[in-house]
C-alpha atoms as a PDB file:
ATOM      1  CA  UNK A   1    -213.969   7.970-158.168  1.00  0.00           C
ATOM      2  CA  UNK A   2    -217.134   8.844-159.463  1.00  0.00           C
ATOM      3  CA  UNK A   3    -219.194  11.900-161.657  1.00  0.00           C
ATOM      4  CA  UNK A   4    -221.084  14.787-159.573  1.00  0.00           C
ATOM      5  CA  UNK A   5    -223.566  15.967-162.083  1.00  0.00           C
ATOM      6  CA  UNK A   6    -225.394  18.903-161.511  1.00  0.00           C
ATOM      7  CA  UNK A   7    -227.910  19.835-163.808  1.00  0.00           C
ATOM      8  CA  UNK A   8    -229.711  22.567-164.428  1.00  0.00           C
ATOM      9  CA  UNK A   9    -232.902  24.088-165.638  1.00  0.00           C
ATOM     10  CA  UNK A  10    -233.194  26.382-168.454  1.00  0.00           C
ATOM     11  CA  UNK A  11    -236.086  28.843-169.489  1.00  0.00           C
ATOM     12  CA  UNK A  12    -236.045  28.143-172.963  1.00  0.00           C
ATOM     13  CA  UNK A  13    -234.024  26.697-175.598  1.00  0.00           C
ATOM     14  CA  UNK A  14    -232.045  30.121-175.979  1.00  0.00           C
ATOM     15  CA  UNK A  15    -230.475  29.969-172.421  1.00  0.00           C
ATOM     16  CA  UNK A  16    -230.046  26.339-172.523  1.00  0.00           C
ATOM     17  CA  UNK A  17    -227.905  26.803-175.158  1.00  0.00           C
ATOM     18  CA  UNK A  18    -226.263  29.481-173.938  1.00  0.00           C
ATOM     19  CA  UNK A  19    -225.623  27.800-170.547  1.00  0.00           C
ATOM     20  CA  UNK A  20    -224.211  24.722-172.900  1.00  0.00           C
ATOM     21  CA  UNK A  21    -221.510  26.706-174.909  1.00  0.00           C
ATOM     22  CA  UNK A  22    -220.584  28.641-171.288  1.00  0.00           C
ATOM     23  CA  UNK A  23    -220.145  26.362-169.519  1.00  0.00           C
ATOM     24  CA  UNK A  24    -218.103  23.821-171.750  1.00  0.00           C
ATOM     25  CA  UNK A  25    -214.679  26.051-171.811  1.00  0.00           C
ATOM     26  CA  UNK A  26    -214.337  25.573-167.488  1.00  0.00           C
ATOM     27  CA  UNK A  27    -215.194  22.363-167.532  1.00  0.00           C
ATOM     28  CA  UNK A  28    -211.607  21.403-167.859  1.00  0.00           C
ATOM     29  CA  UNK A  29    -210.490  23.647-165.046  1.00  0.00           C
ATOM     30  CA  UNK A  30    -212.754  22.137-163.004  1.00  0.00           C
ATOM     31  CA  UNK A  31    -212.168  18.712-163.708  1.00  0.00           C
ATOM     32  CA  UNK A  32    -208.551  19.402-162.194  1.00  0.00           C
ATOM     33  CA  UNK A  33    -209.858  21.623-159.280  1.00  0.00           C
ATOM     34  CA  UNK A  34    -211.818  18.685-158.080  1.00  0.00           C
ATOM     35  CA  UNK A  35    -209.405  15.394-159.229  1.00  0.00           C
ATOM     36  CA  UNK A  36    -210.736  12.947-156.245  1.00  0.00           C
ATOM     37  CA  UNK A  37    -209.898   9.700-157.681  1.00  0.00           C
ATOM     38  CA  UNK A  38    -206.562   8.945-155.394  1.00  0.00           C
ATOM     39  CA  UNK A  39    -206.475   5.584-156.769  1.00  0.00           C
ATOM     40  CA  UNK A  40    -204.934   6.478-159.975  1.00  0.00           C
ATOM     41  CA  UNK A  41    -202.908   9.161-159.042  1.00  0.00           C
ATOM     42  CA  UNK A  42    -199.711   7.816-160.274  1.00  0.00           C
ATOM     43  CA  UNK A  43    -200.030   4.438-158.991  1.00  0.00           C
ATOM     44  CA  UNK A  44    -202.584   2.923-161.595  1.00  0.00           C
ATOM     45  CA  UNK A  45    -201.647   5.347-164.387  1.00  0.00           C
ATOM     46  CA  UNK A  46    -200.199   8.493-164.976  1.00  0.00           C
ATOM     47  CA  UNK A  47    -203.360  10.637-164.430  1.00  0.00           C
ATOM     48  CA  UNK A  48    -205.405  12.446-161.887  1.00  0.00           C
ATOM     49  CA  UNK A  49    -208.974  12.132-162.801  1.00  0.00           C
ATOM     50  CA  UNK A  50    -211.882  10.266-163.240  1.00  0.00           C
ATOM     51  CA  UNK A  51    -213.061  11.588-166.576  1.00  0.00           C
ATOM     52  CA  UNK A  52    -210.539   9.408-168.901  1.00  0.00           C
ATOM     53  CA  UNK A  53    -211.132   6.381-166.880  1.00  0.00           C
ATOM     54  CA  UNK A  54    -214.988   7.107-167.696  1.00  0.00           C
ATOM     55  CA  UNK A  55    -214.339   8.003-171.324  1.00  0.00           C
ATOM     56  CA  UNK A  56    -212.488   4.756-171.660  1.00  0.00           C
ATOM     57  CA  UNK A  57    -214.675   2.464-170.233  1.00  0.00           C
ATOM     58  CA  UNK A  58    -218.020   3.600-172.649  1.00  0.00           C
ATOM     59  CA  UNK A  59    -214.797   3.414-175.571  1.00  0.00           C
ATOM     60  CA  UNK A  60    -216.532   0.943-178.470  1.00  0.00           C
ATOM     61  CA  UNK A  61    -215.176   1.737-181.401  1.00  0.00           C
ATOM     62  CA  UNK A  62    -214.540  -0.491-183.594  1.00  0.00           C
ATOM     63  CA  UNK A  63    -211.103  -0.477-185.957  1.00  0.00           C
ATOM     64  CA  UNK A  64    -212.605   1.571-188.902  1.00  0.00           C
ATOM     65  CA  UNK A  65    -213.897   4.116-186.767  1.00  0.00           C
ATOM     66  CA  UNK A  66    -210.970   4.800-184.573  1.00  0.00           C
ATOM     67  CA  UNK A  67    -209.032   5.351-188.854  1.00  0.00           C
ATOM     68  CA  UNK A  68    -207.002   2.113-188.051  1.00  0.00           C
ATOM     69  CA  UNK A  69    -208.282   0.428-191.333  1.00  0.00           C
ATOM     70  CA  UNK A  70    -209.842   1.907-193.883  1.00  0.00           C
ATOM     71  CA  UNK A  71    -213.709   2.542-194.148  1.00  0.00           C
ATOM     72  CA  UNK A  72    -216.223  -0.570-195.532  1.00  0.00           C
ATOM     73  CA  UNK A  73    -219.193  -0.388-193.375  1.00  0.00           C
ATOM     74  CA  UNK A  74    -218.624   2.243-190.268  1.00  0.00           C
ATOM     75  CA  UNK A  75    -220.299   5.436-191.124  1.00  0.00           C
ATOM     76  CA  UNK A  76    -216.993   7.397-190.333  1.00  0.00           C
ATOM     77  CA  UNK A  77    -214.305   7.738-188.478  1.00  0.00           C
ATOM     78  CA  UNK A  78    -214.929   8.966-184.762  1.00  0.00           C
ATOM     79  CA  UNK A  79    -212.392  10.931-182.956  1.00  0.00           C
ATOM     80  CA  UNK A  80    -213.419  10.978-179.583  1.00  0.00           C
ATOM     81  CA  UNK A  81    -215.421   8.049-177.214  1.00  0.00           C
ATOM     82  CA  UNK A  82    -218.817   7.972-176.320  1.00  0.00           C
ATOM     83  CA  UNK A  83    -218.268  10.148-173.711  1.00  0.00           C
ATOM     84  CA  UNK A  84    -215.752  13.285-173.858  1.00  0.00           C
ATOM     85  CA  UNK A  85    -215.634  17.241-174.849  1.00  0.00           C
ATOM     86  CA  UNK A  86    -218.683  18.585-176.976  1.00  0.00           C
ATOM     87  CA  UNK A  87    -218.375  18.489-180.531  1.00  0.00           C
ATOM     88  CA  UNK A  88    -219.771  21.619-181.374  1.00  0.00           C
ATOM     89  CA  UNK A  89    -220.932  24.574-179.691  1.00  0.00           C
ATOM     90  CA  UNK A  90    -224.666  25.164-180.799  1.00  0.00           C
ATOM     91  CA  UNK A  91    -224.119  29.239-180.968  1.00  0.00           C
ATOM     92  CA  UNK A  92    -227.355  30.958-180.768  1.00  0.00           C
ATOM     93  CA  UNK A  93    -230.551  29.947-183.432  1.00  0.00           C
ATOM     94  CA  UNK A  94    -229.651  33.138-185.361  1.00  0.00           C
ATOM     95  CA  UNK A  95    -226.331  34.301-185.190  1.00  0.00           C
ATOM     96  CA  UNK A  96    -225.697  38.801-185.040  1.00  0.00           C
ATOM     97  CA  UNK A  97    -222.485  40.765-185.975  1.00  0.00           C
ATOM     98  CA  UNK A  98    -221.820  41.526-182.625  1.00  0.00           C
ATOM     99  CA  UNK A  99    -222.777  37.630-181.075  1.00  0.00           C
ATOM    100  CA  UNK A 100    -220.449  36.042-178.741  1.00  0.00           C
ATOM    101  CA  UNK A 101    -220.124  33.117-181.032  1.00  0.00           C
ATOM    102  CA  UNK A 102    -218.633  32.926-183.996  1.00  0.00           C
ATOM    103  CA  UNK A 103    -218.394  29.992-186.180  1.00  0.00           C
ATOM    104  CA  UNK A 104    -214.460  29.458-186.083  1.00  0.00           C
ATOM    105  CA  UNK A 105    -214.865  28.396-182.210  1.00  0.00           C
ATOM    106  CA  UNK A 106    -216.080  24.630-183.933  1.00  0.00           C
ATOM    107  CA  UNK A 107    -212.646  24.322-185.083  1.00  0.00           C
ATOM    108  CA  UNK A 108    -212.747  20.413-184.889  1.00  0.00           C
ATOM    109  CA  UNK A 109    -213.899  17.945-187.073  1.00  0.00           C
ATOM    110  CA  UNK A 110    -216.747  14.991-186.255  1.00  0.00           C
ATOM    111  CA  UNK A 111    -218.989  12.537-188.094  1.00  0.00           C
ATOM    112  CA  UNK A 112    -222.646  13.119-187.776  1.00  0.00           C
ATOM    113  CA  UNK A 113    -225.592  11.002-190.040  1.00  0.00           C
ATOM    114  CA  UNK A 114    -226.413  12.819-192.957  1.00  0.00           C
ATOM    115  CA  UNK A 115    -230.034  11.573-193.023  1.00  0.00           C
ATOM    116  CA  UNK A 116    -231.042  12.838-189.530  1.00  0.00           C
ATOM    117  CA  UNK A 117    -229.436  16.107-190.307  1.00  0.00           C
ATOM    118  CA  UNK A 118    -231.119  16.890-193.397  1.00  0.00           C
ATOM    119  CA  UNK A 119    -234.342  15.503-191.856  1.00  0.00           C
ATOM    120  CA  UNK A 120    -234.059  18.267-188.837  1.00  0.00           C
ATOM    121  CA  UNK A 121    -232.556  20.747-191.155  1.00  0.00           C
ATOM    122  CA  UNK A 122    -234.595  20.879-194.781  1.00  0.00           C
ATOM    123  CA  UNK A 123    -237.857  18.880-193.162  1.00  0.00           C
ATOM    124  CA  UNK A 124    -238.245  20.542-189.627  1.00  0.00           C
ATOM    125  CA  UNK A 125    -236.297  23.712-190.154  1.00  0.00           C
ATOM    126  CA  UNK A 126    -234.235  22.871-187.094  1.00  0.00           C
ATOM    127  CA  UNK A 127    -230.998  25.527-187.472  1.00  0.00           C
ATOM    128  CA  UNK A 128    -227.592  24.205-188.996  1.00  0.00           C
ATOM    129  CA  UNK A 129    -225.679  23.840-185.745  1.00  0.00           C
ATOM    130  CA  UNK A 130    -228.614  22.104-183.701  1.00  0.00           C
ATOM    131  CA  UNK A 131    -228.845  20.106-185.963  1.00  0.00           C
ATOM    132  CA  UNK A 132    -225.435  19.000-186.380  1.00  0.00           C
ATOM    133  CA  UNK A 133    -225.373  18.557-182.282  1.00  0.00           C
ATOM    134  CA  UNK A 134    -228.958  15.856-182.396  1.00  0.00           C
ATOM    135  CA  UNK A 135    -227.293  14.232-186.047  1.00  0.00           C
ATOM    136  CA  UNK A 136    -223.715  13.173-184.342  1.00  0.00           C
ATOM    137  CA  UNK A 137    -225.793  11.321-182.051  1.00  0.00           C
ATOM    138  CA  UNK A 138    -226.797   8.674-184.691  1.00  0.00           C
ATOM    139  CA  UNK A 139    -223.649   7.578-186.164  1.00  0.00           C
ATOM    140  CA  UNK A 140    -223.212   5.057-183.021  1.00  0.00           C
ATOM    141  CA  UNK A 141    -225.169   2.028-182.092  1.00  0.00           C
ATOM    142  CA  UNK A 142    -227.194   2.471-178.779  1.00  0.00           C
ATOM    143  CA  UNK A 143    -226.016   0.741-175.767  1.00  0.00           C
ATOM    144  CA  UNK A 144    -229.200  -0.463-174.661  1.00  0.00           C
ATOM    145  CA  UNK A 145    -233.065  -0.716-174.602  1.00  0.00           C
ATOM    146  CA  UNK A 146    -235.409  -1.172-171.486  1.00  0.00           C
ATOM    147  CA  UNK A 147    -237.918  -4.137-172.539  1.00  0.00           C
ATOM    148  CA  UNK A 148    -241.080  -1.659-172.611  1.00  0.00           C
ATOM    149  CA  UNK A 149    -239.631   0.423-174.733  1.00  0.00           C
ATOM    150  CA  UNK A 150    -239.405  -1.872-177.493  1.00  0.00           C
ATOM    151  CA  UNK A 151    -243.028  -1.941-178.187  1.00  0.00           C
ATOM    152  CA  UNK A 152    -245.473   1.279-178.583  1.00  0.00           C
ATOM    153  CA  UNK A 153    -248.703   1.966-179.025  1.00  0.00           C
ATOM    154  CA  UNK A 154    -250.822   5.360-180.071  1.00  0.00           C
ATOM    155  CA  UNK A 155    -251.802   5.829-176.027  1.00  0.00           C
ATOM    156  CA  UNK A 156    -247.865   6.038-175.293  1.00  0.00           C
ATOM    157  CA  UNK A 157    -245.776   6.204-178.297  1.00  0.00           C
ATOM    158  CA  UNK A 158    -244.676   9.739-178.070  1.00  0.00           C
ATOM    159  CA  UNK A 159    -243.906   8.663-174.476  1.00  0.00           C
ATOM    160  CA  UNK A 160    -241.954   6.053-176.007  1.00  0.00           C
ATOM    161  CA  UNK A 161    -240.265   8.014-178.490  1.00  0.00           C
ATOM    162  CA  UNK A 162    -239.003  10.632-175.936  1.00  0.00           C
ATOM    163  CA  UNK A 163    -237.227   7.005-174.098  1.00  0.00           C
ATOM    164  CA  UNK A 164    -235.552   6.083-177.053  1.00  0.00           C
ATOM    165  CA  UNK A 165    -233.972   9.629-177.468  1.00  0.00           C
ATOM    166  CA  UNK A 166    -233.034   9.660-174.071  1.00  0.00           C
ATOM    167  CA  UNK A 167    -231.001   6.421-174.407  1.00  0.00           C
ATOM    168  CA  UNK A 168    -229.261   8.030-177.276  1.00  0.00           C
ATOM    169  CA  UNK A 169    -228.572  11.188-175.321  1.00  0.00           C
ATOM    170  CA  UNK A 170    -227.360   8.592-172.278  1.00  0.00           C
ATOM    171  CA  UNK A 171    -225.032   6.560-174.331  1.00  0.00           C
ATOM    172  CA  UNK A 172    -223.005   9.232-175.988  1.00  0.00           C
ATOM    173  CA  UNK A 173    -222.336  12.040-172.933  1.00  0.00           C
ATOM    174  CA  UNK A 174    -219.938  15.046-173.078  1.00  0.00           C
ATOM    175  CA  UNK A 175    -218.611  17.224-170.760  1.00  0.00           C
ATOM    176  CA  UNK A 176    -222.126  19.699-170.713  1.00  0.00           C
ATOM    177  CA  UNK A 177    -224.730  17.747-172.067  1.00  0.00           C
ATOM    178  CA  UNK A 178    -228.230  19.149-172.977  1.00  0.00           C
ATOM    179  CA  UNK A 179    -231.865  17.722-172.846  1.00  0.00           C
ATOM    180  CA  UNK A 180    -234.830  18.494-174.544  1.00  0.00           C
ATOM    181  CA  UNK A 181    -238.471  18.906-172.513  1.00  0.00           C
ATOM    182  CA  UNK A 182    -240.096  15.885-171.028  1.00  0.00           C
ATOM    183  CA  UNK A 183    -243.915  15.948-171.402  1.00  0.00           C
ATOM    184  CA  UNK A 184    -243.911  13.662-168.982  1.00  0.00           C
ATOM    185  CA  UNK A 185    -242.098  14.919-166.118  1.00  0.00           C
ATOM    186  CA  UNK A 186    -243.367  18.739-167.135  1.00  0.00           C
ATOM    187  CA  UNK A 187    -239.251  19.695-167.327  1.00  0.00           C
ATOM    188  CA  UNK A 188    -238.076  22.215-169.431  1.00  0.00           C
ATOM    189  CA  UNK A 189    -234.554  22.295-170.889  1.00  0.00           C
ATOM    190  CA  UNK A 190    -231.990  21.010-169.116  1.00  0.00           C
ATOM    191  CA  UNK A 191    -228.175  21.707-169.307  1.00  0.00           C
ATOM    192  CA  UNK A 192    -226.290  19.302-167.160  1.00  0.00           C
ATOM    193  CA  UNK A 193    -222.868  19.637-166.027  1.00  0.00           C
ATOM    194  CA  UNK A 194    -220.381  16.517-165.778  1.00  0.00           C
ATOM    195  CA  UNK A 195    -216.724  17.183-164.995  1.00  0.00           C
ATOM    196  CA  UNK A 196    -216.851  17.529-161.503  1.00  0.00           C
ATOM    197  CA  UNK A 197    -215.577  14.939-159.122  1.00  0.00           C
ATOM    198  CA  UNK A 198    -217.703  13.240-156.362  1.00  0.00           C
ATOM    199  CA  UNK A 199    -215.927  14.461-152.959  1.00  0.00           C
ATOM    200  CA  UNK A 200    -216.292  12.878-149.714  1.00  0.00           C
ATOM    201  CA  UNK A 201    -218.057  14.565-148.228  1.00  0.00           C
ATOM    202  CA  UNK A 202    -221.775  15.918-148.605  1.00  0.00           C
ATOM    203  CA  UNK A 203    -220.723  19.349-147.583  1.00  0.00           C
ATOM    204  CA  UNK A 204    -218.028  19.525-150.333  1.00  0.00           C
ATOM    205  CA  UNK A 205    -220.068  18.239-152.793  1.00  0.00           C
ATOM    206  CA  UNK A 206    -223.358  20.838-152.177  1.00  0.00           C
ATOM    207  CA  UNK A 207    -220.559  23.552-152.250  1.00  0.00           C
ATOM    208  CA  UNK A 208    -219.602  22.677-155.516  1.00  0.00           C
ATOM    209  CA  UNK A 209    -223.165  22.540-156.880  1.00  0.00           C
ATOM    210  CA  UNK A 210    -223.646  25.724-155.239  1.00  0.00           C
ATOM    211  CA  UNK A 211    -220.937  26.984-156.773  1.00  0.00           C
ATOM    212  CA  UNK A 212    -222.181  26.059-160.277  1.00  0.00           C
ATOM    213  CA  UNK A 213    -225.525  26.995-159.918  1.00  0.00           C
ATOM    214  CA  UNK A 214    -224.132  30.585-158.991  1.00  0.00           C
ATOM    215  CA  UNK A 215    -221.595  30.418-162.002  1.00  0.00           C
ATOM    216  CA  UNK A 216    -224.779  29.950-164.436  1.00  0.00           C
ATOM    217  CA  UNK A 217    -226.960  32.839-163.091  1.00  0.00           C
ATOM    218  CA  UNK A 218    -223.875  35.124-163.243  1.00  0.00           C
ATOM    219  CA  UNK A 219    -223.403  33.492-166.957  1.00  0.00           C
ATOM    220  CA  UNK A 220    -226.748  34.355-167.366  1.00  0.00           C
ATOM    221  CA  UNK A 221    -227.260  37.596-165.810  1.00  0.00           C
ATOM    222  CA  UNK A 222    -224.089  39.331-167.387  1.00  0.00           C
ATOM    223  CA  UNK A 223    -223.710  37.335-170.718  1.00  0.00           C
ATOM    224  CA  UNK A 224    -220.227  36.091-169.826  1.00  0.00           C
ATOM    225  CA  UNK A 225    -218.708  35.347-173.007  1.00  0.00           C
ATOM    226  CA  UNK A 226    -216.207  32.310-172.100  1.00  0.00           C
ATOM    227  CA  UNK A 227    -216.094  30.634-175.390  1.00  0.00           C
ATOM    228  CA  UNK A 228    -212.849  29.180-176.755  1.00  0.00           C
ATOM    229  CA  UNK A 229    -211.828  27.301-179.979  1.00  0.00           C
ATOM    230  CA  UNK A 230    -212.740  23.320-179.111  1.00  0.00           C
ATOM    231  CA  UNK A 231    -209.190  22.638-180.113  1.00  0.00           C
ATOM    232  CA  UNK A 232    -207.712  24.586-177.065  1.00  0.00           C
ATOM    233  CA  UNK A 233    -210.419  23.182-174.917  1.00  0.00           C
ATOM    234  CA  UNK A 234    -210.050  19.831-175.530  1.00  0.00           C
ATOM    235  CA  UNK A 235    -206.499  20.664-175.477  1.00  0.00           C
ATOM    236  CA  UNK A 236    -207.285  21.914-171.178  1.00  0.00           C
ATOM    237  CA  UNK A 237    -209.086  18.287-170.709  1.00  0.00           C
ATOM    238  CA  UNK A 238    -205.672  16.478-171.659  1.00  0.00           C
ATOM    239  CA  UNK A 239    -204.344  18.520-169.191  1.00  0.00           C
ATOM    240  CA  UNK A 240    -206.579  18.251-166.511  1.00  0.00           C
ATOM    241  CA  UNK A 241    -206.134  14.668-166.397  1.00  0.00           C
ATOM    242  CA  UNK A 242    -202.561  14.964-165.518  1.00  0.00           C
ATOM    243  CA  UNK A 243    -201.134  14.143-162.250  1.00  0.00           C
ATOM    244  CA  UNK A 244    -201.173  17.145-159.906  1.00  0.00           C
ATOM    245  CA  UNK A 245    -202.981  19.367-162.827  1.00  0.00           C
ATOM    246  CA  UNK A 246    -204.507  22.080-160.600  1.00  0.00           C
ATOM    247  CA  UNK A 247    -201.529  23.192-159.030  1.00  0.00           C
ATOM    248  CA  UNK A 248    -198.877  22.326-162.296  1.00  0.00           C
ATOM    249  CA  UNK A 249    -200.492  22.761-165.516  1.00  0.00           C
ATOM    250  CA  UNK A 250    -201.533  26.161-167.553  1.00  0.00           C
ATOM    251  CA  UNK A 251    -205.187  26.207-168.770  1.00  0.00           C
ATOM    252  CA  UNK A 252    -206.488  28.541-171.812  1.00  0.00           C
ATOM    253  CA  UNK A 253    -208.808  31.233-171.194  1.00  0.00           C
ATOM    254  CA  UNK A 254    -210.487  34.093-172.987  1.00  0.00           C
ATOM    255  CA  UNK A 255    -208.853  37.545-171.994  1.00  0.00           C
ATOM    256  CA  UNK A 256    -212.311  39.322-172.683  1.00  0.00           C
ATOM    257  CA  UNK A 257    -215.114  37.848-170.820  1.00  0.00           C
ATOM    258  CA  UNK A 258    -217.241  40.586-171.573  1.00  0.00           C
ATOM    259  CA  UNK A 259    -216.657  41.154-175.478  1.00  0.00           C
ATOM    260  CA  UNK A 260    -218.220  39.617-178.324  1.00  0.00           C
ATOM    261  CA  UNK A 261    -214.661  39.778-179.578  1.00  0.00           C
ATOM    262  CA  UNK A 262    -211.598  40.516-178.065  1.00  0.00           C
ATOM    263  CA  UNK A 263    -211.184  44.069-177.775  1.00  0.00           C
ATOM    264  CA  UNK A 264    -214.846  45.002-178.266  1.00  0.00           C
ATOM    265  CA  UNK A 265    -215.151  45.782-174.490  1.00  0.00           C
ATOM    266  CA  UNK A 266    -212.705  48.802-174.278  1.00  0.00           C
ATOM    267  CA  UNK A 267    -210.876  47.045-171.801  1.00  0.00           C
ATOM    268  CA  UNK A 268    -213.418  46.319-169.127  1.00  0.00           C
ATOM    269  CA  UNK A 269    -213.324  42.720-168.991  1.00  0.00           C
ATOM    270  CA  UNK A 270    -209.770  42.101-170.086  1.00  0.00           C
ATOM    271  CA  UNK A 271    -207.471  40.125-167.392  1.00  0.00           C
ATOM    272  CA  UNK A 272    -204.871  42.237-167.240  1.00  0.00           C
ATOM    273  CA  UNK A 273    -200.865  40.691-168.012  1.00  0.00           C
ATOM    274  CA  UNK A 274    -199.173  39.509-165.436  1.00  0.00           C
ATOM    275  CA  UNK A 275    -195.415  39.747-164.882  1.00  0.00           C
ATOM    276  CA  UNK A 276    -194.868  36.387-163.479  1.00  0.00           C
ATOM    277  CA  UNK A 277    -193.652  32.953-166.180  1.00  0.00           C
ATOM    278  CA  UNK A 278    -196.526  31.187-165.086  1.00  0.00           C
ATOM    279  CA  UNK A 279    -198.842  32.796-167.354  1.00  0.00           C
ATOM    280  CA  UNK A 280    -198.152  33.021-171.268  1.00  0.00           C
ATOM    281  CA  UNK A 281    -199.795  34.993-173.614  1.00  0.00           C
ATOM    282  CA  UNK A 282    -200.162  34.482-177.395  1.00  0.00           C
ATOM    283  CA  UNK A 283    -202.584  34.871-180.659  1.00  0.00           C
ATOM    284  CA  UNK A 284    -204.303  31.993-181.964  1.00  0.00           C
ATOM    285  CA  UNK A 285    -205.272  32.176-185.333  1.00  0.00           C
ATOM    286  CA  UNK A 286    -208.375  30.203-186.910  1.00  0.00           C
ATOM    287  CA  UNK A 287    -209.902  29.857-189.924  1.00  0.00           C
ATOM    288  CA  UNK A 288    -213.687  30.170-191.182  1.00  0.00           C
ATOM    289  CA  UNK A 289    -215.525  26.296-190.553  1.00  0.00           C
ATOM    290  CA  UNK A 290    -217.607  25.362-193.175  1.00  0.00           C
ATOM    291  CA  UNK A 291    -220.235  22.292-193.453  1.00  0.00           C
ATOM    292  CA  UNK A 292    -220.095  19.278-195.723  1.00  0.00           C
ATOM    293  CA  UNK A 293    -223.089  17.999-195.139  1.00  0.00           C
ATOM    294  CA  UNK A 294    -222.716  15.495-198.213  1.00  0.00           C
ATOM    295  CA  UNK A 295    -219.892  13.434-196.721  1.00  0.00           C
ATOM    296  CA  UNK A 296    -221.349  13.772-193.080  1.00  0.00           C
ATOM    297  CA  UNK A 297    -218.316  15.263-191.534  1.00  0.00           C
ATOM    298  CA  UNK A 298    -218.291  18.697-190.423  1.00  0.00           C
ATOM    299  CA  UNK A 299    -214.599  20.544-189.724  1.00  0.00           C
ATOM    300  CA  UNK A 300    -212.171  23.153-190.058  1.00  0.00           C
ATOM    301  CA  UNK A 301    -211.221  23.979-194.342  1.00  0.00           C
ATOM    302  CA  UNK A 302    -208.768  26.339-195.467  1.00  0.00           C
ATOM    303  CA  UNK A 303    -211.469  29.400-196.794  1.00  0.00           C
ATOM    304  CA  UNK A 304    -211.411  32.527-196.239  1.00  0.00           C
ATOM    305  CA  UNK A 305    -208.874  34.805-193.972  1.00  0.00           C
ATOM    306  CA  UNK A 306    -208.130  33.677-191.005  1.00  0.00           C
ATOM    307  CA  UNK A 307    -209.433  35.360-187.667  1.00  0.00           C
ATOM    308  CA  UNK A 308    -207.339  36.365-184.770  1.00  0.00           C
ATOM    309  CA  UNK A 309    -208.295  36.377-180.763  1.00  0.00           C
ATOM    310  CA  UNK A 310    -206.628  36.415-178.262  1.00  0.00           C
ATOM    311  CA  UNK A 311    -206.337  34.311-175.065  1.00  0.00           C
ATOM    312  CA  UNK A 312    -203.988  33.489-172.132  1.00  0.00           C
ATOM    313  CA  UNK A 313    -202.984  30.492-170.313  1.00  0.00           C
ATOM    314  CA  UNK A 314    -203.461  30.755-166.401  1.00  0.00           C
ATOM    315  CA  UNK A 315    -202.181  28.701-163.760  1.00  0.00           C
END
């Protein structure tokens, strides 16, 4: 078993982002489309996929973080692994009445270092959520440090610095992960996809980076609007570990692709009810996020009326 990451240039920071929060909601359905790790199919464990194997493996936390003890010198408690589901979506920089995005969709709480945030966010004037997204980075310990990196000088030391955040971004991976310019490589923004399976073949494997490469210009070109609370989605990646997921299990999706909300589309991008049991339709209800930056945890508090969308789960 093994990752196929495809990753993929960005204009600017705008579409990066955009490509991020888009493409975080399928990742799921695509980890169980391409489940290629026979090995554990039922006769290691009780799974089909790669990814928890992978999320495992990178899993360092120590007794206080994981809330097994109470807290004395961990910075907070962690939820997830080093690697695993995004955090947060980062929304756009300045957020509309009729956006895509609405704050609600971070429905999920995580520990982020109060110093780096504030230092982006009141020193730089870096916007809440991107900020939130860099800050989570620092709460863990990085994994490792090449020996030339460990020394700088003026000729290379923004050269260096770039390295170190690198290693940062390598240690702690998520499902879409996204990467800042590299003056030294001349690379914009980069958005890179990781749920896929490696096939076994070369042909299978260039059809599904075709495939995702096509999924993010039609993302692009049509502002798809695939976002879903991170509860439900992380809710999907359970799922898609399970044995036989693609074929078994029921996967949440947005009825409106098209909307900004639900509804807002008069219809045109609704997936229309289907009469069979295998798809179930509900409301989900979430309430208004808000940020404590103070105690460096950001999640879900009971404010304000709660906010209703709709979507389905589809075989």
């Amino acid at each position: 078993g093994g990752v196929l990451r495809v990753t993929l240039c960005a204009a600017d920071l705008d579409e990066a982002r955009l490509l991020h929060d888009q493409l975080a909601p399928i990742s799921a359905i695509m980890a169980a489309l391409t489940a290629a790790t026979p090995i554990v199919r039922g006769h290691l464990v009780n799974r089909d996929c790669y990814w928890d194997v992978q999320c495992g493996t990178v899993d360092d936390r120590s007794a206080q973080e994981r809330g097994i003890v109470p807290l004395t010198t961990a910075k907070g408690t962690l939820l997830k692994s080093r690697y695993g589901s995004i955090d947060t979506y980062l929304g756009p920089e300045k957020l509309t009445p009729d956006a895509a995005f609405h704050r609600q969709y971070n429905d999920c709480q995580f520990t982020y270092d109060c110093e780096s945030y504030w230092k982006m966010k009141g020193d730089v004037g870096i916007d809440h959520l991107l900020s939130l997204h860099v800050s989570r980075l620092f709460v863990r310990d990085i994994h490792y440090a090449s020996e030339h990196m460990l020394g700088s000088s003026e000729k290379n030391g923004t050269a260096n610095g770039q390295e170190h955040f690198k290693r940062f971004l390598g240690c702690s991976r998520q499902n879409v992960c996204l990467y800042p310019p590299n003056k030294r490589t001349g690379s914009g923004w980069e958005v890179e996809f990781m749920s896929l399976e490696t096939q076994l073949t070369d042909a299978e494997n260039a059809a599904l980076i075709t495939f995702i490469v096509l999924l993010s210009r039609v993302i692009i070109s049509y502002r798809l609007n695939l976002y879903l609370p991170i509860s439900l989605m992380d809710q999907n990646m359970a799922r898609s570990q399970k044995v036989n997921a693609a074929r078994e299990q029921l996967f949440y999706f947005r009825r409106d692709l098209f909307g900004g909300r639900d509804g807002k589309s008069n219809g045109s991008g609704r997936i229309s009810k289907r009469g069979n049991s295998a798809s179930t339709w509900h409301t989900v209800h979430h309430s208004h996020g808000t940020a404590g930056p103070e105690r460096g945890v950001f999640g879900l508090h009971n404010s304000g009326q709660p906010e209703s969308a709709e979507y389905v789960e589809l075989t």
